[in-house]
Protein backbone atom coordinates (compact mmCIF):
# COMPACT_ATOMS: atom_id res chain seq x y z
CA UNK A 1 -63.18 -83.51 15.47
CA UNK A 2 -66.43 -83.56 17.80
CA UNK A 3 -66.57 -85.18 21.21
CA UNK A 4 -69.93 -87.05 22.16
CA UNK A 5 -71.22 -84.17 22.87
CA UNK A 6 -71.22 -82.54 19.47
CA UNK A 7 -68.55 -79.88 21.27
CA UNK A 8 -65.45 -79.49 18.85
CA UNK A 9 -62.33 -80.95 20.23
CA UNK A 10 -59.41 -79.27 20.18
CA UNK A 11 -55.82 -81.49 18.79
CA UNK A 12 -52.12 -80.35 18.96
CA UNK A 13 -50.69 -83.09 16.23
CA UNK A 14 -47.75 -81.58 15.89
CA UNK A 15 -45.70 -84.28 17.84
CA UNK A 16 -48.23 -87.06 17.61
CA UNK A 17 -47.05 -90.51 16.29
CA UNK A 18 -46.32 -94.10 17.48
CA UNK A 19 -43.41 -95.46 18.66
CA UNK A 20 -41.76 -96.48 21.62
CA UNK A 21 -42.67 -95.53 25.09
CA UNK A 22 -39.00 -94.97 26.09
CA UNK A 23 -38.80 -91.94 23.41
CA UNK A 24 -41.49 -89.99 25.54
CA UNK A 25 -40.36 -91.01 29.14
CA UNK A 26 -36.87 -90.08 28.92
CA UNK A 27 -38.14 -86.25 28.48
CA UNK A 28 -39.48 -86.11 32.22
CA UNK A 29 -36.08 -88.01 33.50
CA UNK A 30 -34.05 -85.45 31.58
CA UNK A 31 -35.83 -82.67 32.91
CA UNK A 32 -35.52 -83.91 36.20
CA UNK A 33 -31.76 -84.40 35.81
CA UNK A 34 -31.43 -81.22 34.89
CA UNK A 35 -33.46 -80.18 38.03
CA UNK A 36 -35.90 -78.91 36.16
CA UNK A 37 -38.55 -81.30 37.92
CA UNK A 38 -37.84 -82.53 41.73
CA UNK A 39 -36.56 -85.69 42.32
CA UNK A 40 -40.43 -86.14 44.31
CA UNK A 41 -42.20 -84.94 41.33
CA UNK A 42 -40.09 -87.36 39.04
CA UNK A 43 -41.25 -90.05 41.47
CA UNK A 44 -44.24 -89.57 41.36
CA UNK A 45 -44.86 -89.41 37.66
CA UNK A 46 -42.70 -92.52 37.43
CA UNK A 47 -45.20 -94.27 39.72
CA UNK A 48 -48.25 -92.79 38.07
CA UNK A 49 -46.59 -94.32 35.05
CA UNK A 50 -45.37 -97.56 36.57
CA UNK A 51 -42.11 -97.38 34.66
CA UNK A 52 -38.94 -95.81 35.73
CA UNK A 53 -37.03 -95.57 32.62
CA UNK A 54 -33.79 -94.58 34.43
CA UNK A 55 -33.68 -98.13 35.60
CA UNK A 56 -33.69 -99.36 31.88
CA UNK A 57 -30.06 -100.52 30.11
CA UNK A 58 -30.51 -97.50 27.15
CA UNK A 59 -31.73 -94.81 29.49
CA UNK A 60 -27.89 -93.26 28.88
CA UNK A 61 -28.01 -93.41 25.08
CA UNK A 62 -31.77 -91.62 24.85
CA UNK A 63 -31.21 -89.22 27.46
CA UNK A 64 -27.96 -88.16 25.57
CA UNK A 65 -30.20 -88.13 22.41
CA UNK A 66 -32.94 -86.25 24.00
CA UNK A 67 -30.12 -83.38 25.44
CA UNK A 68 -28.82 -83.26 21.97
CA UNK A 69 -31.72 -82.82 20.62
CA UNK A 70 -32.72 -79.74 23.05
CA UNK A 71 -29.41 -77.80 22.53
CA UNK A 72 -29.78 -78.23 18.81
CA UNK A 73 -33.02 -76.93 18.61
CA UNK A 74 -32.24 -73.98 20.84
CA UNK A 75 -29.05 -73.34 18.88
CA UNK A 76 -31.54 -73.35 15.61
CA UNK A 77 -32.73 -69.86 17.26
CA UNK A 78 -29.96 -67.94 17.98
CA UNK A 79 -30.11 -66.67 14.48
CA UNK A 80 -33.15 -64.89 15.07
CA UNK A 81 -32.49 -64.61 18.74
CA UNK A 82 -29.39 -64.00 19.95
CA UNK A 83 -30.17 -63.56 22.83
CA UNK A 84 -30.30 -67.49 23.42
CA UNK A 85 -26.23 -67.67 22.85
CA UNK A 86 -24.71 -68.01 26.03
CA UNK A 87 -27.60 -70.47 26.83
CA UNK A 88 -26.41 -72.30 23.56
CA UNK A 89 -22.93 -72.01 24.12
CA UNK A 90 -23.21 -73.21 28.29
CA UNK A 91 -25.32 -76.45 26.97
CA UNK A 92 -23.45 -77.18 23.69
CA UNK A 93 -20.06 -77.03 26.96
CA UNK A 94 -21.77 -79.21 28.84
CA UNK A 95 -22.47 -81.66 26.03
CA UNK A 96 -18.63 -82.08 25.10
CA UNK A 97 -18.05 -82.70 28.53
CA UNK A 98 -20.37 -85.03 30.27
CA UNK A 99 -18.58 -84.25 33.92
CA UNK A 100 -19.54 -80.54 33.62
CA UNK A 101 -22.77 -79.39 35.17
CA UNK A 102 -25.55 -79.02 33.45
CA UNK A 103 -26.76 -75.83 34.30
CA UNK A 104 -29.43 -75.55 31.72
CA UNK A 105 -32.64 -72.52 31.62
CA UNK A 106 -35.41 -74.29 30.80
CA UNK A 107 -38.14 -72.12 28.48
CA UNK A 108 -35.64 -70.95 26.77
């Protein structure tokens, strides 16, 4: 692919496809639940957005969905890196018990 320019551009599609907005919106809110963004930068990409999806009736459901989908995909690696198993084993804890904290590390 070539911008206007001529220059090539550059595409991760890895993730790309079309759907509904919700799907990529809950990831900031769960990161920010899990205080891995601060409530102000939340905010602010919620305004920049102009859509809070915490305010929407299925924010619970997708934001489940979305943590679910985090620890399995971590837990997919501690095969190879076992390092990652008390990281595994604190979010898969926190999963079964929704009043526990969710002390998660992100990057891992």
């Amino acid at each position: 692919m070539r911008g206007s320019d001529g220059a090539a551009v550059l595409l991760d599609l890895e993730r790309f496809s079309v759907g509904p907005r919700e799907w990529d919106l809950v990831v900031a809110a769960v990161y920010e639940r899990l205080g891995w963004y601060s409530t102000q930068e939340y905010a602010g990409f919620a305004d920049a957005y102009g859509f809070d999806i915490t305010d929407w009736s299925g924010f619970d459901v997708l934001a489940a969905m979305r943590r679910l989908r985090m620890t399995a995909w971590l837990c997919a690696r501690t095969g190879r890196e076992p390092h990652l198993l008390p990281e595994a084993r604190r979010r898969i804890a926190s999963l079964r018990d929704p009043r526990a904290p969710h002390t998660w590390t992100p990057g891992t």
